[in-house]
C-alpha atoms as a PDB file:
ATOM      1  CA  UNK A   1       0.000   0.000   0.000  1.00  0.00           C
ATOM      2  CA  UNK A   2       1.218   3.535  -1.074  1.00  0.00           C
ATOM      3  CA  UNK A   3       1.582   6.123   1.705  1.00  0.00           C
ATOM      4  CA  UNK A   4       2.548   9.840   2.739  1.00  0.00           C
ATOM      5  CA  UNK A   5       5.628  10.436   4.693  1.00  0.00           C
ATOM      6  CA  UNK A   6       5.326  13.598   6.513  1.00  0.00           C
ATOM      7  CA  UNK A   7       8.565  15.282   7.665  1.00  0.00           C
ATOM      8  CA  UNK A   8       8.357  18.216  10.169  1.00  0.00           C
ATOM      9  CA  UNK A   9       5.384  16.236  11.683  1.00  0.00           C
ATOM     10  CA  UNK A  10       5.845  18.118  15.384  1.00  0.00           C
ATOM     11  CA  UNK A  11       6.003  21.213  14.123  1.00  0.00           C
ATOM     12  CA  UNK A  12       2.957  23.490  13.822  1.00  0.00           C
ATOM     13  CA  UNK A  13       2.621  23.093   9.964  1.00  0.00           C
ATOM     14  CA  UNK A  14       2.978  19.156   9.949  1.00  0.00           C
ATOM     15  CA  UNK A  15       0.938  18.668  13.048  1.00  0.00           C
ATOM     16  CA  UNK A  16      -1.944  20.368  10.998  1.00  0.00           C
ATOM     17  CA  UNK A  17      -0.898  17.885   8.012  1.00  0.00           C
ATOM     18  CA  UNK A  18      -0.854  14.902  10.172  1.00  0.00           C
ATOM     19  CA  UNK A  19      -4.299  15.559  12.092  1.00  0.00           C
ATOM     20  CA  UNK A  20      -6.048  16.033   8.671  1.00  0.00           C
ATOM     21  CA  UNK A  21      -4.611  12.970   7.037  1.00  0.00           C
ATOM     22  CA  UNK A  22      -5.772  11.241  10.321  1.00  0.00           C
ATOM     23  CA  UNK A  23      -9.186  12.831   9.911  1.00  0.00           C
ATOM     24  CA  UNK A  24      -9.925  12.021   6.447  1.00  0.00           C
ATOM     25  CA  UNK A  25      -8.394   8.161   6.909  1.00  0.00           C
ATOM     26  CA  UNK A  26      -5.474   9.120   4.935  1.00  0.00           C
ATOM     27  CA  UNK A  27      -2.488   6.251   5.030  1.00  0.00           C
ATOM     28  CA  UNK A  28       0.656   8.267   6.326  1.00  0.00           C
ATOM     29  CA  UNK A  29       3.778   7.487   8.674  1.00  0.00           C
ATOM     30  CA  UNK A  30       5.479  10.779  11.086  1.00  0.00           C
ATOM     31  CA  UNK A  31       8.959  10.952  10.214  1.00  0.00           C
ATOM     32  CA  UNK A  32      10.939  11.504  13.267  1.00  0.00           C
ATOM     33  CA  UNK A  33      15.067  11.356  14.441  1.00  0.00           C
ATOM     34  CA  UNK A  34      14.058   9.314  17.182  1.00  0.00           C
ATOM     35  CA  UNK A  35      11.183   7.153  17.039  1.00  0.00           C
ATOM     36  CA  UNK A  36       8.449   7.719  20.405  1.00  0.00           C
ATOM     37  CA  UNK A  37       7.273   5.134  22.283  1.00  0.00           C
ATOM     38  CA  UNK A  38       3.468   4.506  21.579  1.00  0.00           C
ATOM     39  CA  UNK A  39       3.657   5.833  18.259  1.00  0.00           C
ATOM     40  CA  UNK A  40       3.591   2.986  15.614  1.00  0.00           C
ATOM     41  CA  UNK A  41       2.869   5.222  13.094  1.00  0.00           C
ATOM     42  CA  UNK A  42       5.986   7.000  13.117  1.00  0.00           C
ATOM     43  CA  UNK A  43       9.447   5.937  11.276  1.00  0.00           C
ATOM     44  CA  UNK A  44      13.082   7.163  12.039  1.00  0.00           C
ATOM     45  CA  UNK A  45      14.322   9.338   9.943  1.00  0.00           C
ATOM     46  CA  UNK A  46      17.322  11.989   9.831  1.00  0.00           C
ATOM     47  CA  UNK A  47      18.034  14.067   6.783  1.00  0.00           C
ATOM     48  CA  UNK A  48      21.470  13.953   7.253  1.00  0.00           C
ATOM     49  CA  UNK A  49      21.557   9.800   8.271  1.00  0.00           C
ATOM     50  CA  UNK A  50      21.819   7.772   5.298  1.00  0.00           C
ATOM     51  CA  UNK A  51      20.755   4.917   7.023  1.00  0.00           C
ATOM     52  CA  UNK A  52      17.162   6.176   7.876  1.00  0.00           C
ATOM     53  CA  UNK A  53      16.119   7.026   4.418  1.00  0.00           C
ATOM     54  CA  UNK A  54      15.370   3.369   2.913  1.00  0.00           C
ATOM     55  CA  UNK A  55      13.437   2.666   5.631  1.00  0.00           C
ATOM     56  CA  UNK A  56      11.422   5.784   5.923  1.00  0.00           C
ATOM     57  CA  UNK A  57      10.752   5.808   1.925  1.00  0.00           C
ATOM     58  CA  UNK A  58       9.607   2.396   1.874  1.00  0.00           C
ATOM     59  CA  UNK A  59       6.249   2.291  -0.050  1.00  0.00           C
ATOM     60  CA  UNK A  60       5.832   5.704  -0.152  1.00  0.00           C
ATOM     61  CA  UNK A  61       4.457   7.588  -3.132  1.00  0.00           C
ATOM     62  CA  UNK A  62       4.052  11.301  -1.401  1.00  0.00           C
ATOM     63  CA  UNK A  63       6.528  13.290   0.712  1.00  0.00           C
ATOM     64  CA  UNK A  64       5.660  16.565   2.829  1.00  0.00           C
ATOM     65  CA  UNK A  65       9.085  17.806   3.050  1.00  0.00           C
ATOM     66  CA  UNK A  66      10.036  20.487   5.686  1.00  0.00           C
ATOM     67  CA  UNK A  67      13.474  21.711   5.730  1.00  0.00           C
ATOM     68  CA  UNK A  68      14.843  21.620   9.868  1.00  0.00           C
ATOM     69  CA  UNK A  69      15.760  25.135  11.245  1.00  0.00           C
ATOM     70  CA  UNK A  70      19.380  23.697  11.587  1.00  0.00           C
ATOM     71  CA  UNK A  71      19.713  23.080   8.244  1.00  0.00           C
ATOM     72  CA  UNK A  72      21.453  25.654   6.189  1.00  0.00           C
ATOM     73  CA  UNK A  73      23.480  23.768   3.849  1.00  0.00           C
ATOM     74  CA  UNK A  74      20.566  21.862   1.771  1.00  0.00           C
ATOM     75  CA  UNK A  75      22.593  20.995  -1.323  1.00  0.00           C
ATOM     76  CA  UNK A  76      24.186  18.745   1.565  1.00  0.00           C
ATOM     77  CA  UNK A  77      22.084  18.082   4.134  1.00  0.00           C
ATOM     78  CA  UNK A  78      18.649  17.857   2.633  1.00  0.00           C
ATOM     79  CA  UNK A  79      18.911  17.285  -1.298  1.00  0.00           C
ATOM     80  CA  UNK A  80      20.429  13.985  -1.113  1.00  0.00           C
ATOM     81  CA  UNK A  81      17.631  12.443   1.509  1.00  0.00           C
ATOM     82  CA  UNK A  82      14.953  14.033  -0.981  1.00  0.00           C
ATOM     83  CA  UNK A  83      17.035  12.608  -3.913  1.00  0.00           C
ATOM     84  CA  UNK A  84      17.138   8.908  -2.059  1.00  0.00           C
ATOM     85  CA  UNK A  85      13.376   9.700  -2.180  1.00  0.00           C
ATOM     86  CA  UNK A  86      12.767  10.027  -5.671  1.00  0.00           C
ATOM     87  CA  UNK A  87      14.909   6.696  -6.167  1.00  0.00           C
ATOM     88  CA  UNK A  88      12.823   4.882  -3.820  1.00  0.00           C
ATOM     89  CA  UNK A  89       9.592   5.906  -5.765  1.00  0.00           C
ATOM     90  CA  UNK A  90       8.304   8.889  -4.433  1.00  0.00           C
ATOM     91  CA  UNK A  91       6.347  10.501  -7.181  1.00  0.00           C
ATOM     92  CA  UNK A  92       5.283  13.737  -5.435  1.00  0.00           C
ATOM     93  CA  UNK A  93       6.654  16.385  -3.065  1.00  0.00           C
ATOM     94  CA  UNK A  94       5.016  19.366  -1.128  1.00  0.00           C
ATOM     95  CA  UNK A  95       7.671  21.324  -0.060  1.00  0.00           C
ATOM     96  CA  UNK A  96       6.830  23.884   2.736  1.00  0.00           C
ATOM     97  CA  UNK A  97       8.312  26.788   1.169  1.00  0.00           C
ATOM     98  CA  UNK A  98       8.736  30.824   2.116  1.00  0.00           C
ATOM     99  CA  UNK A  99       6.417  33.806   0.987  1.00  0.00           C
ATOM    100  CA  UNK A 100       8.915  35.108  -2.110  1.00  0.00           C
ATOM    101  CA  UNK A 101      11.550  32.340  -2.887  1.00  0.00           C
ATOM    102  CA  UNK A 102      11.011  32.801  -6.202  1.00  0.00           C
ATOM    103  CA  UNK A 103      12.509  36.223  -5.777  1.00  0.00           C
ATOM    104  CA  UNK A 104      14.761  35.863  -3.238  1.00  0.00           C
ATOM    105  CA  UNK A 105      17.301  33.248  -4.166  1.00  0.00           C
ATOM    106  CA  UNK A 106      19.285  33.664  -0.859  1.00  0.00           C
ATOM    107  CA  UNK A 107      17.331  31.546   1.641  1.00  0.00           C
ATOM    108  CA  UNK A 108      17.646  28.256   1.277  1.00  0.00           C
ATOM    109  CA  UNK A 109      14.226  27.222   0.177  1.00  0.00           C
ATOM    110  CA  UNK A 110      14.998  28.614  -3.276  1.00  0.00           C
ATOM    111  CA  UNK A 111      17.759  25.811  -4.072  1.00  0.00           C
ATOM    112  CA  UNK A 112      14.940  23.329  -2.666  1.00  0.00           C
ATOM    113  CA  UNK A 113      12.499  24.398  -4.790  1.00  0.00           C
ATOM    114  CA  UNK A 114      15.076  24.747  -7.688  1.00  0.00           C
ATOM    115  CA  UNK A 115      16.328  20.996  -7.480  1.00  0.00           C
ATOM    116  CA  UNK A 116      12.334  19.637  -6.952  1.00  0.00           C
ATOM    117  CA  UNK A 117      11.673  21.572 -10.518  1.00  0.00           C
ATOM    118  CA  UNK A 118      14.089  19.661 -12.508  1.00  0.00           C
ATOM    119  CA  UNK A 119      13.734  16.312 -10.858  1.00  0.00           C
ATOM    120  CA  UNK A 120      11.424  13.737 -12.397  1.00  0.00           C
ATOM    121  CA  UNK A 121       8.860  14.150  -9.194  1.00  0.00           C
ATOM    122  CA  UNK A 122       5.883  16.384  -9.537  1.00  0.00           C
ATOM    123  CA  UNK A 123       6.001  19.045  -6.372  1.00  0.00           C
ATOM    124  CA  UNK A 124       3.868  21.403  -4.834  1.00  0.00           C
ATOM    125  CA  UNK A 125       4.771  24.923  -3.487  1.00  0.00           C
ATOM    126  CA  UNK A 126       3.368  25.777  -0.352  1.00  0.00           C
ATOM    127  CA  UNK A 127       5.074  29.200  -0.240  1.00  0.00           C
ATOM    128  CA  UNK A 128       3.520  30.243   3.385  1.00  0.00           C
ATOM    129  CA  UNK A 129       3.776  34.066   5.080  1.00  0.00           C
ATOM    130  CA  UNK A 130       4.640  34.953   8.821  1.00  0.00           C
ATOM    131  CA  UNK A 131       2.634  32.972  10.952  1.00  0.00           C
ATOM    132  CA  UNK A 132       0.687  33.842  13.611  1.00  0.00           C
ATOM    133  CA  UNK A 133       2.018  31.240  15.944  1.00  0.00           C
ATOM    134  CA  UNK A 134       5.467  32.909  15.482  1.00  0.00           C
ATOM    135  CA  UNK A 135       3.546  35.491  18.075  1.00  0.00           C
ATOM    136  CA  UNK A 136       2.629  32.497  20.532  1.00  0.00           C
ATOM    137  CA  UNK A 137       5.990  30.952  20.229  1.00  0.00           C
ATOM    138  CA  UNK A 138       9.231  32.704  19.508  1.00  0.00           C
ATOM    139  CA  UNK A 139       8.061  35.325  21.050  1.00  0.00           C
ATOM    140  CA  UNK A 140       6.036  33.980  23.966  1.00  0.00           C
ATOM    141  CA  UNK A 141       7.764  34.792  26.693  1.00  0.00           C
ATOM    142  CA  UNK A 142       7.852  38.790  25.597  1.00  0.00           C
ATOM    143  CA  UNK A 143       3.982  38.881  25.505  1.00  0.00           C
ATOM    144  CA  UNK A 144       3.581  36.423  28.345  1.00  0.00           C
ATOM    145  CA  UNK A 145       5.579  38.394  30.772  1.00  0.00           C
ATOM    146  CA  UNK A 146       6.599  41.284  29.651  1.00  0.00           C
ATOM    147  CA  UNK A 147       3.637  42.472  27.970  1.00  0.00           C
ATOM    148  CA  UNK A 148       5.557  43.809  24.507  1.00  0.00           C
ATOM    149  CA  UNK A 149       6.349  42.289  21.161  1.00  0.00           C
ATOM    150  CA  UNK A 150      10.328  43.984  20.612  1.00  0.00           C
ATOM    151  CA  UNK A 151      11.084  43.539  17.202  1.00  0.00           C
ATOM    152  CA  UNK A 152      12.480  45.831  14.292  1.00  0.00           C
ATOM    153  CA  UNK A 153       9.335  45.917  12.063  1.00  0.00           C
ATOM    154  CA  UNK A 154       9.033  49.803  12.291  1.00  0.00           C
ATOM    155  CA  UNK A 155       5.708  50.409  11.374  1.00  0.00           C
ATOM    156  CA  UNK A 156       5.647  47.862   8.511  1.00  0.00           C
ATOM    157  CA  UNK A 157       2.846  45.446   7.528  1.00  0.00           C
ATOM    158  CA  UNK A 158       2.983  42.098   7.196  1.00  0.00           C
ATOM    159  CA  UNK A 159       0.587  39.064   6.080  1.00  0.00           C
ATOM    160  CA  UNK A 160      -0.135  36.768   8.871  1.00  0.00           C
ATOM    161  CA  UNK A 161      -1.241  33.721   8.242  1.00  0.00           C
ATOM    162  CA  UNK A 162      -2.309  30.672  10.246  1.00  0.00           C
ATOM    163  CA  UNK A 163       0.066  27.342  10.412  1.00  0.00           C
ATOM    164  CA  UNK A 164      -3.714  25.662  10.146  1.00  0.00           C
ATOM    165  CA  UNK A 165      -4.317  26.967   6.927  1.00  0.00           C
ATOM    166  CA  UNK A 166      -0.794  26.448   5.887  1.00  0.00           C
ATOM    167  CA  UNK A 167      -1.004  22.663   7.073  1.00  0.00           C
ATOM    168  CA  UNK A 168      -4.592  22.526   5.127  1.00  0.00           C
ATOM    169  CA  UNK A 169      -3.312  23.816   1.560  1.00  0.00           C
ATOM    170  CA  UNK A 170      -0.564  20.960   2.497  1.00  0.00           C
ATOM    171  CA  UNK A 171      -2.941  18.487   2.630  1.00  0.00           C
ATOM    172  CA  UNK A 172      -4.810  19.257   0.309  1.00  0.00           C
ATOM    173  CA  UNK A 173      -2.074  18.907  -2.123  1.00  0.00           C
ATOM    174  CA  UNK A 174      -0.892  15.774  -0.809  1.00  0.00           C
ATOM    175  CA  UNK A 175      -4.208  13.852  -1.022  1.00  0.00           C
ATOM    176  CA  UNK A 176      -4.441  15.169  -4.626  1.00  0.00           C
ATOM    177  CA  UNK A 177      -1.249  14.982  -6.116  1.00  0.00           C
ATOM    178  CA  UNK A 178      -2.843  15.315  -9.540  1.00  0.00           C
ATOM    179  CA  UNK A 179      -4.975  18.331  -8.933  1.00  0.00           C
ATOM    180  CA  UNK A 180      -1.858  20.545  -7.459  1.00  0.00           C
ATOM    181  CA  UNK A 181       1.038  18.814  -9.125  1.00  0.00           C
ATOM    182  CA  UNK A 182       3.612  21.631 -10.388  1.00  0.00           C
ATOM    183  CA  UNK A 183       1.751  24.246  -8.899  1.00  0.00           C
ATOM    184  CA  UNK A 184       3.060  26.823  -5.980  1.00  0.00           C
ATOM    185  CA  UNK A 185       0.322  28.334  -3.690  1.00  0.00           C
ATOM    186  CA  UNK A 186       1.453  31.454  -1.424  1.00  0.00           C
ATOM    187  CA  UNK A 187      -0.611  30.830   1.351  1.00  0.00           C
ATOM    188  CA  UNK A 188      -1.327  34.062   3.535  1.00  0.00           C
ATOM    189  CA  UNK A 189      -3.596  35.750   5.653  1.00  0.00           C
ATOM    190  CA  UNK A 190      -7.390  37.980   4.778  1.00  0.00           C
ATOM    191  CA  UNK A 191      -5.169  40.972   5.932  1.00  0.00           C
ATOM    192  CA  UNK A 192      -1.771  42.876   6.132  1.00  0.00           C
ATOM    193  CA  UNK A 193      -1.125  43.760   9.757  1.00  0.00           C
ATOM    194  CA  UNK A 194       0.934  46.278  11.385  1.00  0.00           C
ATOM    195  CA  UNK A 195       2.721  45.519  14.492  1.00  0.00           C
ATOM    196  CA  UNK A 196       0.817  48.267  16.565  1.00  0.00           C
ATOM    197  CA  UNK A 197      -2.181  46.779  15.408  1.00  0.00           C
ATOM    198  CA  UNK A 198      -0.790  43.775  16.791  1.00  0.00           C
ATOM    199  CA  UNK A 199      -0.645  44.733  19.916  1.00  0.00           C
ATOM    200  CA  UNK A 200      -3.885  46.244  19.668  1.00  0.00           C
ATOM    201  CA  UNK A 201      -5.589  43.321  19.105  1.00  0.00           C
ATOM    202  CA  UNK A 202      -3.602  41.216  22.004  1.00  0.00           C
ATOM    203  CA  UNK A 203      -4.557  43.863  24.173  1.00  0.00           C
ATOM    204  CA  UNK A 204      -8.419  44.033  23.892  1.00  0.00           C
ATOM    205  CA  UNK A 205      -7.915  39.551  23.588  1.00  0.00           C
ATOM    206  CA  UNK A 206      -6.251  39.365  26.771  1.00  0.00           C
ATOM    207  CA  UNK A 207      -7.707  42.313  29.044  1.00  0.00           C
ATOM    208  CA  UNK A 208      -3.912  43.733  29.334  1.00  0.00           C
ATOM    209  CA  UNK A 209      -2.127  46.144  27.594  1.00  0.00           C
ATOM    210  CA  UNK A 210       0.363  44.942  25.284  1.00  0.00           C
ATOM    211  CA  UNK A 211       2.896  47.502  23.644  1.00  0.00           C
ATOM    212  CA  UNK A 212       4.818  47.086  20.253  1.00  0.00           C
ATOM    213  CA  UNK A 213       8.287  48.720  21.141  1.00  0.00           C
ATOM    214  CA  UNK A 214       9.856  49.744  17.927  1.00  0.00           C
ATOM    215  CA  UNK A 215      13.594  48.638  18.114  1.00  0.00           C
ATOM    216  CA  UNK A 216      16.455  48.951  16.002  1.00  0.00           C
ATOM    217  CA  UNK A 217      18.239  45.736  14.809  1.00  0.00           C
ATOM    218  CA  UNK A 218      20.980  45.838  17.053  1.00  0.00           C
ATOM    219  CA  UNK A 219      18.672  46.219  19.926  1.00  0.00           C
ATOM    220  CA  UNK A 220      16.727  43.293  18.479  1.00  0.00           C
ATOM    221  CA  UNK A 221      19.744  40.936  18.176  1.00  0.00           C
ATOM    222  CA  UNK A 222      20.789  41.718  21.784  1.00  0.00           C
ATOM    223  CA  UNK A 223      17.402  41.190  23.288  1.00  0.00           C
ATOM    224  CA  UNK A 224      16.956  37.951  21.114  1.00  0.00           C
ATOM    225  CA  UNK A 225      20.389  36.083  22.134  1.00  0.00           C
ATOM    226  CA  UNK A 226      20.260  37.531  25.532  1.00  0.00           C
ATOM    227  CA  UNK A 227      16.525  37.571  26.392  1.00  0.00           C
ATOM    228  CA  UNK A 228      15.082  34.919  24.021  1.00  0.00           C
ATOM    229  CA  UNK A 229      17.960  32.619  24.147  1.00  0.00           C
ATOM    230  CA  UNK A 230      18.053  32.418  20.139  1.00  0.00           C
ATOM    231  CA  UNK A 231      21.017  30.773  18.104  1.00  0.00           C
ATOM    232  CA  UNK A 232      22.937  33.661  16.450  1.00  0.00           C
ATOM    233  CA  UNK A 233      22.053  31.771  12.455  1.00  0.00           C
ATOM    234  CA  UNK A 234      17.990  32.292  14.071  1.00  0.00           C
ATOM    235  CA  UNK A 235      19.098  35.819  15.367  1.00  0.00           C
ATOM    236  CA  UNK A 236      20.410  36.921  11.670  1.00  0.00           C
ATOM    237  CA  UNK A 237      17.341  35.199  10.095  1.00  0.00           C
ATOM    238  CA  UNK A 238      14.481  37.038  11.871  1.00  0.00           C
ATOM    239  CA  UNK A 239      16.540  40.516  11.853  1.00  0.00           C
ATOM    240  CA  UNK A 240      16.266  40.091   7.999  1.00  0.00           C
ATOM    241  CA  UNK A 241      12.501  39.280   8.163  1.00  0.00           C
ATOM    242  CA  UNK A 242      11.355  41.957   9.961  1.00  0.00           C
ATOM    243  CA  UNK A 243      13.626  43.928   8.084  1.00  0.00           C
ATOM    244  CA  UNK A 244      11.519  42.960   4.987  1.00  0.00           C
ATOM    245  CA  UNK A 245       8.497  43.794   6.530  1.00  0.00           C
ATOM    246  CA  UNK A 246      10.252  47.613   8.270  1.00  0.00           C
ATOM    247  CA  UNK A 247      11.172  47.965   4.319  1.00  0.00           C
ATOM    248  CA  UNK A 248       7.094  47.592   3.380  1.00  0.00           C
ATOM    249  CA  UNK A 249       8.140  44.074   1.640  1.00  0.00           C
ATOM    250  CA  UNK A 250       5.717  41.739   3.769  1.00  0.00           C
ATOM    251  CA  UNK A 251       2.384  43.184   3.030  1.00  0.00           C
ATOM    252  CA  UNK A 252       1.357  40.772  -0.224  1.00  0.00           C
ATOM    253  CA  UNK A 253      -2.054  38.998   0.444  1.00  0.00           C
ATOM    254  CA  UNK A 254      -3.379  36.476  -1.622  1.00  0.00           C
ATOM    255  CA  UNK A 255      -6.946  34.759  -2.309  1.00  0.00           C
ATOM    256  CA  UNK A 256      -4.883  31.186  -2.361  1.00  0.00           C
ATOM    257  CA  UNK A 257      -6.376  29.480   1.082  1.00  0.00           C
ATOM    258  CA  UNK A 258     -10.025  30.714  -0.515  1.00  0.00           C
ATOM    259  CA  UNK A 259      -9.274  29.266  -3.820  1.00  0.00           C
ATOM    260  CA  UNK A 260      -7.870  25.433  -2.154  1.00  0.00           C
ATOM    261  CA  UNK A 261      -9.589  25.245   0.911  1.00  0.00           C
ATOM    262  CA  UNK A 262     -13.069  26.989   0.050  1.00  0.00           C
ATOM    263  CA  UNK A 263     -12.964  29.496   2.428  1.00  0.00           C
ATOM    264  CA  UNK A 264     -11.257  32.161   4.367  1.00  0.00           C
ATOM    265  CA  UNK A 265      -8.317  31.909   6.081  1.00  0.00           C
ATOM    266  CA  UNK A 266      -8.443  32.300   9.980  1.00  0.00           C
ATOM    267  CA  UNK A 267      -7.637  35.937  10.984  1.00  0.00           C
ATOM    268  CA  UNK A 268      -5.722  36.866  14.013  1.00  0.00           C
ATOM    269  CA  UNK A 269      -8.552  38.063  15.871  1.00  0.00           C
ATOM    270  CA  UNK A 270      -9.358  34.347  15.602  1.00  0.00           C
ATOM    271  CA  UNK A 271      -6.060  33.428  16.349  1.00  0.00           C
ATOM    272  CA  UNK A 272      -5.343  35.463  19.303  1.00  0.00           C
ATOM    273  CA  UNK A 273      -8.821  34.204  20.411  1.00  0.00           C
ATOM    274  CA  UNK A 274      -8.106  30.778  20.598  1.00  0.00           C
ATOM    275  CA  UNK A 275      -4.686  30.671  21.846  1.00  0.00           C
ATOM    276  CA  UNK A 276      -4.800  33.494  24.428  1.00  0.00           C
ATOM    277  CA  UNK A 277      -4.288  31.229  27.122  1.00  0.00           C
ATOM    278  CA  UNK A 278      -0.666  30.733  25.892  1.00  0.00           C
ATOM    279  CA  UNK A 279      -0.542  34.441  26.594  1.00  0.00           C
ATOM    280  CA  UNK A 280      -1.744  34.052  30.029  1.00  0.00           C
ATOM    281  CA  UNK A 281       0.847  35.095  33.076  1.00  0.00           C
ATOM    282  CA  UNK A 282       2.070  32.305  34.906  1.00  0.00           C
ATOM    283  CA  UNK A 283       2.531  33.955  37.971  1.00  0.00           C
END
């Protein structure tokens, strides 16, 4: 029996992927580096472990492919595991791309997609925007208790968009290869958001003022290696995407979630609604 192997599958995108495959009775298998207890569904796999990949590919005609944060090198670290892939008989990828890597040929996801469009495989772009849960992770602990969001947007916009619908357009590809083979969908938000409106909405969500404190990049890096506790490569990659959106760069919305999925995406009102207990002090 043919399957999907769905890399990533803890993250927020592939956890959406994986509960919607599970939902509509959709064979798949997790792809993990170490294999949990209890989970008989998931298969070891590491990127960068030759010995994994025959294993993990094993019967399987589909591949979500998520490239790890520590990867930076994927013409070494990534390419040949997706390359073992097509070998092994995978047919079709959906690659979990980046809002603009068709422009921007710096970030890594350009060489992915690059390779995927002159391999034999048929692939699907999911070229998502900034997502909301960036706001409920990364920068948790800012909201959470110190009541700010510190980053060097200046008074930019940028499209939001939900890792749901992001994991949905994902799906949706991978349980019709046919219908969304060679295409790329940039998945975004209904609306471009400012940080100040931002904080505007977290503050009438959560019953608390939250401020947006406009800060220059080298404030920003300090507060995110000192405060946040982020890796410098992580540090150097967020400067230059809120640098894109200080630059009025990140503001492109698209009707692409409406056009797969049937209807709207979710908006950060909605967002902020559902998750505010994330937001919640814990002391």
């Amino acid at each position: 029996m043919s399957t999907i192997l769905v890399t990533g599958a803890s993250g927020n995108v592939g956890a959406a992927v994986v509960r919607i495959l599970t939902a509509a009775g959709v064979d798949h298998r997790r792809a993990d580096r170490h294999s949990p207890a209890g989970h008989g569904d998931t298969v070891v796999f590491d990127f960068t472990d030759p010995a994994t990949w025959a294993g993990a590919f094993e019967g399987v005609h589909s591949l979500f492919l998520v490239r790890p944060p520590a990867i930076g090198n994927v013409t070494r670290d990534l390419l040949p595991a997706v390359a073992a892939a097509r070998e092994a008989g995978v047919r079709h990828v959906v690659f979990l791309s980046l809002q603009g890597a068709d422009k921007n040929k710096v970030v890594p996801h350009a060489k992915v997609e690059k390779w995927l469009r002159s391999s034999d495989m048929t692939w699907t772009f999911v070229r998502a925007s900034f997502f909301h849960q960036n706001l409920s992770t990364t920068h948790l602990t800012d909201i959470r208790d110190r009541d700010e969001i510190l980053v060097p947007a200046g008074r930019g916009a940028t499209a939001f968009v939900d890792a749901e619908d992001v994991g949905a357009v994902a799906a949706a590809a991978l349980m019709d290869p046919a219908a969304h083979a060679d295409r790329a969908w940039t998945v975004t938000g209904p609306r471009a958001l400012t940080y100040d409106e931002i904080a505007a909405i977290l503050t009438v969500e959560l019953g608390r003022p939250i401020r947006y404190r406009h800060a220059s990049i080298w404030r920003y890096a300090r507060h995110a290696r000192s405060v946040l506790g982020m890796p410098w490569g992580m540090v150097i990659v967020t400067t230059a995407i809120y640098t894109t959106a200080r630059l009025g760069m990140a503001a492109g919305l698209t009707n692409e979630v409406r056009t797969v999925l049937g209807r709207d995406p979710i908006d950060f009102v909605d967002f902020a609604r559902r998750e505010r207990a994330l937001w919640r002090p814990t002391t």
